[in-house]
Every structure is written in structure tokens, then in C-alpha cells.
Protein backbone atom coordinates (compact mmCIF):
# COMPACT_ATOMS: atom_id res chain seq x y z
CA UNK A 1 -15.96 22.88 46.06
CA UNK A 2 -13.05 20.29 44.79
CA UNK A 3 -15.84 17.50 45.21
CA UNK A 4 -18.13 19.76 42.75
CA UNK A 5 -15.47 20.11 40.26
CA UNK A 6 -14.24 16.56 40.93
CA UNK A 7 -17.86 15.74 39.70
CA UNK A 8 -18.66 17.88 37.16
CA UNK A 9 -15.08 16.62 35.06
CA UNK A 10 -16.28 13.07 35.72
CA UNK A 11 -19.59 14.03 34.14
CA UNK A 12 -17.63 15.79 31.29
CA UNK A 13 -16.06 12.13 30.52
CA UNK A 14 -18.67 10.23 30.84
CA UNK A 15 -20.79 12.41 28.70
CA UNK A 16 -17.40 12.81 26.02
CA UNK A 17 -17.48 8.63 25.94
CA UNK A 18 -20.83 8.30 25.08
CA UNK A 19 -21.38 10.30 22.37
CA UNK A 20 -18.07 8.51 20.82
CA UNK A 21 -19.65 5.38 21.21
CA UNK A 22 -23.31 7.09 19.67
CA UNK A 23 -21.31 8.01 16.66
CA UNK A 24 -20.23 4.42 15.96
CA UNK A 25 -23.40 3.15 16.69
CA UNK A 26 -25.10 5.23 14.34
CA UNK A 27 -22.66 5.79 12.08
CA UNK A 28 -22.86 6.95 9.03
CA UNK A 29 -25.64 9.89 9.30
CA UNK A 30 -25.30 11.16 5.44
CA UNK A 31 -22.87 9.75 2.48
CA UNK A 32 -19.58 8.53 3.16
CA UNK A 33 -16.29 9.38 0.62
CA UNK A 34 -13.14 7.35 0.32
CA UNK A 35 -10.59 9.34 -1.57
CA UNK A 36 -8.02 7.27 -3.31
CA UNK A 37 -4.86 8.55 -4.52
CA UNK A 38 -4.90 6.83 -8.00
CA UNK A 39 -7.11 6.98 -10.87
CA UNK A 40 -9.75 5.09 -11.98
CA UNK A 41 -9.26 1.68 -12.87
CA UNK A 42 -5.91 1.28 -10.79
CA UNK A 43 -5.89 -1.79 -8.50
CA UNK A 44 -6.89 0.50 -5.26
CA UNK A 45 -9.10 2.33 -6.87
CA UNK A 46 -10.74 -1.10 -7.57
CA UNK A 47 -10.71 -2.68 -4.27
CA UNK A 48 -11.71 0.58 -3.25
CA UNK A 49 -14.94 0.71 -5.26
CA UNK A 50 -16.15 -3.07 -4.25
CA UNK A 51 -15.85 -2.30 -0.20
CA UNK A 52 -17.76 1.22 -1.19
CA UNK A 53 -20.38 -0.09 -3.18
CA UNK A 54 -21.25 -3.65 -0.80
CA UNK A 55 -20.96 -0.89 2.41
CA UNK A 56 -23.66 1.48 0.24
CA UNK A 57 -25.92 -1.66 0.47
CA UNK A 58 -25.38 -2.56 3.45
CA UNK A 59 -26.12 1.17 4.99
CA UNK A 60 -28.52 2.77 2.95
CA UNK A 61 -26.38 5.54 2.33
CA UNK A 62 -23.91 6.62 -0.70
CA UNK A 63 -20.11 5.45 -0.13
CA UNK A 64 -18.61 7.52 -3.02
CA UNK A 65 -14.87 7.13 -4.17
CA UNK A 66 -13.00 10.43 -4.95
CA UNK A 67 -9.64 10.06 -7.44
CA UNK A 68 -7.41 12.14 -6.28
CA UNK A 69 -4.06 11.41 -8.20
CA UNK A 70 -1.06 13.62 -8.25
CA UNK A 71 1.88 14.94 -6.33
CA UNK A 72 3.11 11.35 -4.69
CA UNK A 73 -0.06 11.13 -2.84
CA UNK A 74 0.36 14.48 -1.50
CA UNK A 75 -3.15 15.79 -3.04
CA UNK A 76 -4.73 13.04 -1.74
CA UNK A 77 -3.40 13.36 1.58
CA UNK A 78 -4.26 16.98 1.10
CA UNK A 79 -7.69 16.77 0.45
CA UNK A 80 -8.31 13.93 3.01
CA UNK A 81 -6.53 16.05 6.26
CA UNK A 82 -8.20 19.66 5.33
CA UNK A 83 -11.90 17.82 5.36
CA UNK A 84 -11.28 16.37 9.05
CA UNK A 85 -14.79 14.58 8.92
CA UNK A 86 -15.22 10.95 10.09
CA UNK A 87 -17.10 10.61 6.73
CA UNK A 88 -14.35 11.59 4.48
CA UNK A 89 -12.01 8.71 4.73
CA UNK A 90 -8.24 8.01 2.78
CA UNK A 91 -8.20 4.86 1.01
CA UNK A 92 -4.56 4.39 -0.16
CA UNK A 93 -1.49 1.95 0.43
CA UNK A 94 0.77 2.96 3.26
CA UNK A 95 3.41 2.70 1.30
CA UNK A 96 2.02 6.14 -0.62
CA UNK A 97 2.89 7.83 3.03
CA UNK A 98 5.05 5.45 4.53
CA UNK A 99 8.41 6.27 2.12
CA UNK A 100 7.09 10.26 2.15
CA UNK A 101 9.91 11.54 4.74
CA UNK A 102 12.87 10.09 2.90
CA UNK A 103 11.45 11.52 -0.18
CA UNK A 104 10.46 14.80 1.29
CA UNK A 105 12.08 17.22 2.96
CA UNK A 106 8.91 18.90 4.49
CA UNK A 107 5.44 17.49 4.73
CA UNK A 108 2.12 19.14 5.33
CA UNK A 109 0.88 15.98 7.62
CA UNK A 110 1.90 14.02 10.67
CA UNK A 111 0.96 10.30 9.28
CA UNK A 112 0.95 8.61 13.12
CA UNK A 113 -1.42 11.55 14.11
CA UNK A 114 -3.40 12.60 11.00
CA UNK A 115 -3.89 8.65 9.41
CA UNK A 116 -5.55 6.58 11.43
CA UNK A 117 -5.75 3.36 10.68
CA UNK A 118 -9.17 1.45 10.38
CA UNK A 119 -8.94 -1.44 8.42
CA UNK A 120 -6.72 -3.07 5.79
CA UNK A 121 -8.25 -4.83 2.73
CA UNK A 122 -5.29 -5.93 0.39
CA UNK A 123 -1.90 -6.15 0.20
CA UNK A 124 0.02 -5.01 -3.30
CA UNK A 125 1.93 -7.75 -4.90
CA UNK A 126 5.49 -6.13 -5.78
CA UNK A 127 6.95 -8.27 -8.53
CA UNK A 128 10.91 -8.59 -9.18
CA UNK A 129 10.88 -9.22 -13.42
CA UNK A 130 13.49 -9.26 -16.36
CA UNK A 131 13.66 -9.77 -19.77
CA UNK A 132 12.63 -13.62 -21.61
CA UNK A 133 15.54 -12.63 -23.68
CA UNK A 134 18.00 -12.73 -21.25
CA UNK A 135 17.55 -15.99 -20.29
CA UNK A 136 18.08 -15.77 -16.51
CA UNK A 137 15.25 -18.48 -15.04
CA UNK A 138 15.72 -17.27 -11.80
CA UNK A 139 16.27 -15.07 -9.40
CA UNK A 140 19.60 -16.37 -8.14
CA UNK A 141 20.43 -16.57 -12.32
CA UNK A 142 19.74 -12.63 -12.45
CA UNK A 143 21.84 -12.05 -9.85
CA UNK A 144 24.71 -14.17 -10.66
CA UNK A 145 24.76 -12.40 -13.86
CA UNK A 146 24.55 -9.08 -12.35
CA UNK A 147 27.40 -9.74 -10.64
CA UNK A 148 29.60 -11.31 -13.52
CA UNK A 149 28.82 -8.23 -15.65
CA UNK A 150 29.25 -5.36 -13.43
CA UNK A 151 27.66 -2.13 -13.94
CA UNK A 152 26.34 -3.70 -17.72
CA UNK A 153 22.56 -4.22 -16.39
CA UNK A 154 20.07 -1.72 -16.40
CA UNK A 155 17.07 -1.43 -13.57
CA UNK A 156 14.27 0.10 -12.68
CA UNK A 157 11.43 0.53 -10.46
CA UNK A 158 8.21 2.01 -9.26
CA UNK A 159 8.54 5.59 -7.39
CA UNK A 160 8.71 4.79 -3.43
CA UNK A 161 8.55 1.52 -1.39
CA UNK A 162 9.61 -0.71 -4.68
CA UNK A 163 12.74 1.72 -5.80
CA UNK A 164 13.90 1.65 -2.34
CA UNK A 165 13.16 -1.89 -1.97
CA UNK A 166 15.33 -2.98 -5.18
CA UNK A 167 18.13 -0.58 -4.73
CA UNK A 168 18.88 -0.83 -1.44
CA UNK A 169 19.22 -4.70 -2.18
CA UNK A 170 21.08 -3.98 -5.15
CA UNK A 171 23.43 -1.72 -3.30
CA UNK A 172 23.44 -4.28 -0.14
CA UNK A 173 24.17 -7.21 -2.39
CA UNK A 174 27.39 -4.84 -3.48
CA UNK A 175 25.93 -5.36 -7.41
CA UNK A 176 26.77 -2.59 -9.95
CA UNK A 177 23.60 -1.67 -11.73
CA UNK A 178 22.46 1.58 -13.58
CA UNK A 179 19.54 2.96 -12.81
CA UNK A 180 16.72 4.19 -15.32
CA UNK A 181 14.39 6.80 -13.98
CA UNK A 182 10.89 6.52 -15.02
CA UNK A 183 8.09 9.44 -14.60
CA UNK A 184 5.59 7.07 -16.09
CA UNK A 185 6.85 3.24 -14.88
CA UNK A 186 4.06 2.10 -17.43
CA UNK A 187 6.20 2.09 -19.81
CA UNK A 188 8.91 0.07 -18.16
CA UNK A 189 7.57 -2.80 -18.49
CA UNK A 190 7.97 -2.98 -22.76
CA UNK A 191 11.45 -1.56 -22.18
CA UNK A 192 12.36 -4.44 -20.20
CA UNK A 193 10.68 -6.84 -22.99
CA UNK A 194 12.62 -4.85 -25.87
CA UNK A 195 15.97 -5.96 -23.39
CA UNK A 196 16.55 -1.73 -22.89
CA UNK A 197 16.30 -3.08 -19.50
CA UNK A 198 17.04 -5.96 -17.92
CA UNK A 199 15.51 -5.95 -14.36
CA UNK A 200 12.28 -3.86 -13.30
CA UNK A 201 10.42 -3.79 -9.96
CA UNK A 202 6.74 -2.78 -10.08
CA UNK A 203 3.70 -4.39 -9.01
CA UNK A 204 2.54 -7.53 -10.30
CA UNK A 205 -0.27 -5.89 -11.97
CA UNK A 206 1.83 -3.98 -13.82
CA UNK A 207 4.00 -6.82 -15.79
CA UNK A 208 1.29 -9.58 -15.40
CA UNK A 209 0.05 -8.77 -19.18
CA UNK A 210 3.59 -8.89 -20.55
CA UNK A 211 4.29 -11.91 -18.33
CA UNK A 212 1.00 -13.91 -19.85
CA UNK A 213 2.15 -12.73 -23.38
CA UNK A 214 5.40 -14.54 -22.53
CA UNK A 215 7.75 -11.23 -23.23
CA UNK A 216 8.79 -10.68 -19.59
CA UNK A 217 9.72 -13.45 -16.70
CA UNK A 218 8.34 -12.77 -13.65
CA UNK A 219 11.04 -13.97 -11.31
CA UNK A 220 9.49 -13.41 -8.24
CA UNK A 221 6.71 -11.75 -5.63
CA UNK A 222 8.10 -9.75 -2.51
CA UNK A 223 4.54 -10.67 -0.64
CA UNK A 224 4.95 -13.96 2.43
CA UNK A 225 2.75 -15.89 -0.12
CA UNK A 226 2.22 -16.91 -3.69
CA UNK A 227 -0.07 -14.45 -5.62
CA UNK A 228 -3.46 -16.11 -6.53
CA UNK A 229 -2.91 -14.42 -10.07
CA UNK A 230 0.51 -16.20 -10.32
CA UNK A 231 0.79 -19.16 -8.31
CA UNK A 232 3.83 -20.68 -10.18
CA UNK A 233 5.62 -17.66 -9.21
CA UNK A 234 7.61 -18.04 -5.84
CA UNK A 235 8.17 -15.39 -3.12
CA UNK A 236 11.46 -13.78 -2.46
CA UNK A 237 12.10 -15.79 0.40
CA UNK A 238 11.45 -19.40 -1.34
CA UNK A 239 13.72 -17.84 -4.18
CA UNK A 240 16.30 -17.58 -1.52
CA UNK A 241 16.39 -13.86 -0.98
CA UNK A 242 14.61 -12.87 1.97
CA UNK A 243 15.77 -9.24 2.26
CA UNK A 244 13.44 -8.62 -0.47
CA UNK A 245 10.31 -9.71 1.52
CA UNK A 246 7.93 -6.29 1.47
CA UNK A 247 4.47 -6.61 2.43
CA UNK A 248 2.79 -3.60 1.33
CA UNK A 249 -0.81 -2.98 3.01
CA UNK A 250 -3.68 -0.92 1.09
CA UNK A 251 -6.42 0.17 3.29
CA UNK A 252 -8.66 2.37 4.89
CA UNK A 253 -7.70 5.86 7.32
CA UNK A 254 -9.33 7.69 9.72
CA UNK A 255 -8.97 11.70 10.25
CA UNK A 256 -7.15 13.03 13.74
CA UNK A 257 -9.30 12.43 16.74
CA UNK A 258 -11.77 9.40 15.34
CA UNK A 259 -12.83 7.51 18.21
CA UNK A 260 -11.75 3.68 18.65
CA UNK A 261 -14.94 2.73 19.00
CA UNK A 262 -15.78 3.79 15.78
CA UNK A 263 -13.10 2.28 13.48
CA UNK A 264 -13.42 -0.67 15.72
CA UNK A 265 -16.94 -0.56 14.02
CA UNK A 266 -15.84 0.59 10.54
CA UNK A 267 -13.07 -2.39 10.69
CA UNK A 268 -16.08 -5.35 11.77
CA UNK A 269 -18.50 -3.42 8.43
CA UNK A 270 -15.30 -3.80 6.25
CA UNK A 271 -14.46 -7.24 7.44
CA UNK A 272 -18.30 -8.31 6.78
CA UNK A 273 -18.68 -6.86 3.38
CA UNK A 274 -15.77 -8.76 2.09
CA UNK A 275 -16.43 -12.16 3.91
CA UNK A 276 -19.96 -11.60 2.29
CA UNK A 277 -18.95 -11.88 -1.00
CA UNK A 278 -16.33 -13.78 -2.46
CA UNK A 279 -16.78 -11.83 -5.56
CA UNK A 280 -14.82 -9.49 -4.20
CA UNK A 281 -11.56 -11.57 -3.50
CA UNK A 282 -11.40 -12.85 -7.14
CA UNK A 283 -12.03 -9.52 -8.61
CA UNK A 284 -9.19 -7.98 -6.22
CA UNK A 285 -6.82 -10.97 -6.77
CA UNK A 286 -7.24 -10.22 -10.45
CA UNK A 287 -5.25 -7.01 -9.88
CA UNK A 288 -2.44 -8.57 -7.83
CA UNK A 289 -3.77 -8.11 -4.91
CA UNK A 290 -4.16 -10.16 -1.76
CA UNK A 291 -7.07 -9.77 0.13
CA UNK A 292 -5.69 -9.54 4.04
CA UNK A 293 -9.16 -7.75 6.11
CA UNK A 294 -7.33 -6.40 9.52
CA UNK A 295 -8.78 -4.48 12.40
CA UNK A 296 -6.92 -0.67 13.27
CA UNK A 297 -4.49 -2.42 15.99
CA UNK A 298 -3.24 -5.20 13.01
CA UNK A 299 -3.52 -2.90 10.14
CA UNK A 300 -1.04 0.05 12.75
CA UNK A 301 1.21 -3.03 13.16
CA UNK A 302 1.58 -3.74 9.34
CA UNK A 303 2.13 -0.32 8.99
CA UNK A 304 4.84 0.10 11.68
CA UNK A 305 6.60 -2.74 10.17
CA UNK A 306 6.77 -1.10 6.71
CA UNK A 307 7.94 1.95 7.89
CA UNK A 308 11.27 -0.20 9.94
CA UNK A 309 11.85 -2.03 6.60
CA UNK A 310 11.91 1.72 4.49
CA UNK A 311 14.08 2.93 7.50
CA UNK A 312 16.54 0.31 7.55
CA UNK A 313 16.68 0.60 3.57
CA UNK A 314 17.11 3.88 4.25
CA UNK A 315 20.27 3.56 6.08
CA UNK A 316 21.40 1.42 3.32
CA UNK A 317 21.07 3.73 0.66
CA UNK A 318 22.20 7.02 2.47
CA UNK A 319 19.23 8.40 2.78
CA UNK A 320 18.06 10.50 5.89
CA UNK A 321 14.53 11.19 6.90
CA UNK A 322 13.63 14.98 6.99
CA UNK A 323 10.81 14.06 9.91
């Protein structure tokens, strides 16, 4: 009898681990979404559309993108969990989830169990700017005059991984700087060429059109390289600040239960589509982007490193997770 059942939960397995590895195979049976949690036209939304459309082509069937702005990411999130199909995926930055439980004091996901990661395709270029007018050349200048005019500097910075990122420098660096709250951080960017304020931190993509009208300095980019958009630009660490190194991954999730073998499969599609055409890279690049294709185990690295950076900010700052 224990030999019977013995056999019978061996079958079970064997017949669990090969339909997994049918569904990647065959994968996808009918159209695929990616819901983004932007609108149209942002820089994910973008990348997004180019790694839909090529995968469309290369499938025969629809990849559709789905905006779902609003709420921090939260409707996004929403919308991705309560499908639970492997052909509703999230395409999003971590950094829209990564920051959530410092931010939140309940949330209606569990990102390690609910967000898989499949693949990455960019990385966001987080720019540190100020003002042409006040004549600071450099990063090193801005802070030096920070600190000889104590708490006369105002700053601001994109909701999540950029506030915390500038702040809890700012706050490290023991430099006394008011902080602006934006709701829209599109605006920010003329307020700091007016001189209403005097340091901003926001993706490049963001400041890049004030930058090339010469009405804001771009000091520097918190990515490990240059951005193709802005190669005169240095990184935080060849500026001489490497605390302010963030790299900040934009990619593709899974839902709760996808098998390995298929986002192993969903990472090689990805990582063919864009190695296919270069179109793609200068297109992305164009919105201060990097393009940086990794596999699930890579991309749940990046991730995990993100999340230590936020947390030690965190501690920085005073600010306790609620998870």
C-alpha cells in the first residue's frame, strides 16, 4: 500500500513538471497584456510597447499594453495580482514597488511572492540637476554651497526611490535643505530654471529638454554608467559621491506560481527581440534609459539590491517599514 501511494505521488510530480514545461513550450496560447503603471508616452510605457510589438511578430499573437496609472502603482499592481494569468504580465520599474512599504502602512500584495521577476529591459536614469543661474558647475560646487548657506536652498524630487535617494543623502551629508513637495514633479523642472529651486532629482528624461535648452545643469546621473543621451554627464560616483549610486531596473513580472521554466523562456524571447533590433536601444536610450536585458535570477538580484539601498536610506531618514 505505501509503495502504491509512494508511486502514485511520484506520478503526480512528474505529471505537475511536465505540463510546466508544456506551458513554456507553447506559450502563449491567445494574446498576451503587459500592464504598465504610467501613461502613454512615459519612458516605460515606451520600452514597454517596442518589446510588445517585436514579441507580437515574433509569436503570431497580440502583446497588448494596458496604462494603468494612478495610486503610486497601486492600480497597476491591482489589476495585475487580481488577473493571476501567465498572460497578463506587470511591466513597471521596481522601484514603483520596491519603496511601497516605507510609504505604506498596509499593502494589498506580497511583492517577493506576487511579482515575479522575468526579465529586465532598462534601467531609469535618475538625474541630480540645479539651476544655470546658480552657477554651481558641479556636484561638489552644489554641495559646498549647500553647506555655506544652510537651510537657504530649496529641493525637490520625484515621489519614491529618487526623494528617498536625495534626502537621505541630504540628511546623511548633515546639509540643511527645505524641501518642496510636488504632486505633479513635471513642473519642477521650470521651477528649478526660474531659481524657485535650486536642486531637483527626477529622471533624466524629465530635465533633459530644459538641460538641451541650456536653463538647467544636469550635474549628474545616479546609474554605474554615463547615459547614452548625455554622455558628458558623469555618474555620481566619478563626481565623487558614491552614496548616490541607484540603479533603478524597469522590467517585466510574473503572477504567483509561474513556473521557472517559463520565464526562463519569456526572459531568452525578451532577450532576442531586443538583440534583434537595435532600433530598439536608440529609441529607449532616447528616454534616458539604459537598455540592461537580464534573465529572472539577475533581474531578482537587481531587485534585492534596490530594496537594501531603500532600507538603509530608510534608516537614515527615520523611516520604518510597515511590512
Amino acid at each position: 500500500m505505501v509503495r502504491l501511494v509512494l508511486l502514485l505521488a511520484l506520478t503526480l510530480c512528474a505529471n505537475i513538471h511536465g505540463i510546466g514545461n508544456a506551458s513554456a513550450q507553447t506559450y502563449p496560447t491567445r494574446p498576451v497584456h503587459f500592464i504598465v503603471p504610467f501613461g502613454p508616452v512615459s519612458g516605460t510605457d515606451i520600452a514597454a510597447r517596442l518589446v510588445a510589438n517585436r514579441l507580437a511578430e515574433r509569436w503570431g499573437k497580440p502583446v497588448l499594453v494596458e496604462n494603468r496609472p494612478g495610486g503610486d502603482g497601486l492600480v497597476a499592481i491591482g489589476a495585475f495580482t487580481s488577473a493571476n494569468d501567465d498572460h497578463t504580465l506587470l511591466f513597471a520599474p521596481a522601484g514603483t514597488f520596491a519603496v511601497h512599504p516605507f510609504e505604506h502602512e498596509k499593502l494589498p500584495y506580497d511583492a517577493k511572492r506576487d511579482l515575479l521577476a522575468i526579465a529586465s529591459v532598462t534601467t531609469i536614469i535618475l538625474a541630480i540637476s540645479t539651476s544655470e543661474s546658480l552657477k554651481a558647475g558641479t556636484l561638489n560646487e552644489l554641495v559646498a554651497l549647500a553647506r555655506s548657506r544652510p537651510g537657504s536652498l530649496n529641493a525637490a524630487a520625484a515621489n519614491g526611490n529618487a526623494d528617498f535617494l536625495l534626502f537621505g543623502f541630504l540628511k546623511s551629508s548633515g546639509l540643511q535643505v527645505a524641501k518642496i513637495p510636488y504632486r505633479d514633479i513635471l513642473q519642477a523642472p521650470n521651477d528649478l530654471a526660474e531659481g524657485r529651486i535650486q536642486m531637483l532629482a527626477t529622471s533624466l528624461a524629465v530635465v533633459q529638454p530644459h538641460m538641451q535648452a541650456g536653463r538647467v545643469k544636469v550635474l549628474a546621473v545616479t546609474s554605474r554608467q554615463r547615459a547614452p543621451s548625455a554622455p558628458e554627464v558623469p555618474t555620481v560616483a566619478e563626481a565623487g559621491y558614491p552614496a548616490l549610486e541607484l540603479e533603478s531596473p524597469v522590467g517585466v513580472f510574473g503572477p504567483r506560481g509561474m513556473v521557472s521554466e517559463l520565464r526562463e523562456r519569456l526572459a531568452n524571447e525578451i532577450r532576442a527581440v531586443v538583440a534583434a533590433d537595435p532600433t530598439i536601444a536608440t529609441r529607449i536610450e532616447a528616454t534616458g534609459q539604459i537598455v540592461m536585458v537580464r534573465g529572472p535570477a539577475e533581474f531578482a538580484a537587481a531587485i534585492n539590491e534596490l530594496r537594501d539601498k531603500l532600507a538603509e536610506t530608510a534608516k537614515v531618514l527615520g523611516v520604518k517599514s510597515a511590512q
